[in-house]
Protein backbone atom coordinates (compact mmCIF):
# COMPACT_ATOMS: atom_id res chain seq x y z
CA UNK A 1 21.98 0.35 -4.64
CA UNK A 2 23.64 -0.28 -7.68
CA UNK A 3 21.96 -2.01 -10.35
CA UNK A 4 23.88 -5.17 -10.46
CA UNK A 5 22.78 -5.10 -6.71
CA UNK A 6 19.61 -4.66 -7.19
CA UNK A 7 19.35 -7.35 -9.66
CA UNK A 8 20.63 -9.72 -6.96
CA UNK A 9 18.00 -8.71 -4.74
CA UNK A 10 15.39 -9.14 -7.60
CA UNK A 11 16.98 -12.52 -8.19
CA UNK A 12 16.56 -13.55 -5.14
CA UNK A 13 13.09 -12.97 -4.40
CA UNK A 14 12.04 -14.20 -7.57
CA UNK A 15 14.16 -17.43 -8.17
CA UNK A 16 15.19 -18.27 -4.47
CA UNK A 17 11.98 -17.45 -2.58
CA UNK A 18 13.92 -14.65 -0.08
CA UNK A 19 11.55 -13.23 1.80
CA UNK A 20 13.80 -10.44 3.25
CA UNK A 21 14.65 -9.71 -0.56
CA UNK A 22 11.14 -9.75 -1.24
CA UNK A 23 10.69 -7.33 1.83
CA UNK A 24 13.32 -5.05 0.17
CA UNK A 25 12.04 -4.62 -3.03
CA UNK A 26 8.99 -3.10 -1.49
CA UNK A 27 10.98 0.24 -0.83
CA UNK A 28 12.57 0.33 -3.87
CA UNK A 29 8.91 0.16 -5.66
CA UNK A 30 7.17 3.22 -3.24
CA UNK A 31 9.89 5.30 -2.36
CA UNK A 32 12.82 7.76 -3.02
CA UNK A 33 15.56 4.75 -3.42
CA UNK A 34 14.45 4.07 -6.53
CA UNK A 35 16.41 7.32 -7.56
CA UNK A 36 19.40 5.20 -7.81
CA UNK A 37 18.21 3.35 -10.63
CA UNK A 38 16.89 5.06 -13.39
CA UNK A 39 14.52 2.93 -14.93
CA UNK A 40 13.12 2.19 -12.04
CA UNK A 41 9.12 3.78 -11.70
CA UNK A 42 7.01 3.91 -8.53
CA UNK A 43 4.78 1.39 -8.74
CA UNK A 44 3.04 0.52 -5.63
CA UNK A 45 0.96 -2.55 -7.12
CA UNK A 46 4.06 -4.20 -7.83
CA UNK A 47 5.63 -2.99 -4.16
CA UNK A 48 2.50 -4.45 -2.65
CA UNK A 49 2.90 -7.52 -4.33
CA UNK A 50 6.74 -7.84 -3.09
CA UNK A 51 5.47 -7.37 0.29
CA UNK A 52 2.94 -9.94 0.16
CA UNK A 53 5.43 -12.38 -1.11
CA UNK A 54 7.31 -11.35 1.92
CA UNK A 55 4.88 -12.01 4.34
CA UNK A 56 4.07 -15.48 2.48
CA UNK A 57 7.94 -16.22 3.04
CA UNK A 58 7.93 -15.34 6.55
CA UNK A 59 9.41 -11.93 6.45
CA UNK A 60 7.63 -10.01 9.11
CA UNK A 61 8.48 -6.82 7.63
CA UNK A 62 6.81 -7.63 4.68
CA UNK A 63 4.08 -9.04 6.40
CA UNK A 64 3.78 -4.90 7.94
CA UNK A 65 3.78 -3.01 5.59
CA UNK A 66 1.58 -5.18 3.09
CA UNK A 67 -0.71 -5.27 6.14
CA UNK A 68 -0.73 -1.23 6.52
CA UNK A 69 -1.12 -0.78 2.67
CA UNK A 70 -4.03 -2.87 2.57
CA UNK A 71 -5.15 -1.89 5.58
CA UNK A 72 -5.43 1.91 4.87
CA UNK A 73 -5.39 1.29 0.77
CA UNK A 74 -4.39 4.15 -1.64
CA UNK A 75 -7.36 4.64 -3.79
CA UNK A 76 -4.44 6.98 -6.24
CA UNK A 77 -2.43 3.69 -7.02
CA UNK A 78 -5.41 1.45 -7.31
CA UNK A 79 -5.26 -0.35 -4.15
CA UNK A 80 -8.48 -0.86 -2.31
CA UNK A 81 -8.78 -0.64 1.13
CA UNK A 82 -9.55 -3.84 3.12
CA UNK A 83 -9.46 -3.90 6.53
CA UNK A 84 -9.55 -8.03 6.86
CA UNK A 85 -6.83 -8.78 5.22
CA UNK A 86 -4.58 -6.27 6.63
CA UNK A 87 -5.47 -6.86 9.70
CA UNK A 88 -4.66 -10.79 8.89
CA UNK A 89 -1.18 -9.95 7.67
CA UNK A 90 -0.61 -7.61 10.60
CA UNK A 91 -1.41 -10.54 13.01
CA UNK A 92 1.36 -12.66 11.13
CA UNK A 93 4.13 -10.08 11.65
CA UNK A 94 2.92 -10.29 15.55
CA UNK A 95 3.00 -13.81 15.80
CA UNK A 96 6.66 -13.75 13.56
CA UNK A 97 7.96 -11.30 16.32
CA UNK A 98 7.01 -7.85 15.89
CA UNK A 99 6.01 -6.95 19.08
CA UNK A 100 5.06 -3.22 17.88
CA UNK A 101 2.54 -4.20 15.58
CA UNK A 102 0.96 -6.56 18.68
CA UNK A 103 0.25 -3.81 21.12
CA UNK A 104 -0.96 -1.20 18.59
CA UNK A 105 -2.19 -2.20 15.42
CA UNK A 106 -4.01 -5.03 16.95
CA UNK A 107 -5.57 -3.63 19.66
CA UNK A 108 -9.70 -3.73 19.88
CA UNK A 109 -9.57 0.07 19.35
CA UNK A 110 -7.52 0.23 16.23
């Protein structure tokens, strides 16, 4: 991703309320894509955040992996672990379509 391009998918989180930019952002905040762009820092507080605003949008991807980083937390990056509201975000992705996330992560056992 090119700068300019990421811009547009900054944008359009932020000013347009695009959940599936919102969604995107989320990788470019935790992992190895933000190589492309060299000011860009992990920062998993700020990918969490994307993904929530995802998941508030109706993205069900965001809605995943906010739900697993909550779920799980990362005590190195600040973010506690709770269990509730993971497990809340997980159920939206299920009931938004991801059928993946309804037969395993929401099963009694998990």
């Amino acid at each position: 991703m090119t700068p300019a391009a990421f811009e547009a998918t900054l944008k359009k989180c932020e000013a347009e309320d695009n959940g599936a930019a919102c969604a995107k952002l989320y990788y470019y905040f935790i992992s190895s894509k933000r190589a492309y762009l060299a000011d860009l820092q992990v920062d998993k507080q700020k990918a969490l955040h994307y993904a929530k605003k995802a998941c508030a949008l109706n993205d069900r991807d965001g809605c995943v992996t906010a739900g697993m980083t909550l779920y799980y937390g990362d005590r190195h990056a600040g973010i506690a672990e709770d269990r509730e509201e993971g497990r809340g975000l997980l159920k939206k992705a299920c009931e938004l379509g991801q059928e993946d996330v309804c037969t395993f992560f929401l099963n009694p056992n998990f």
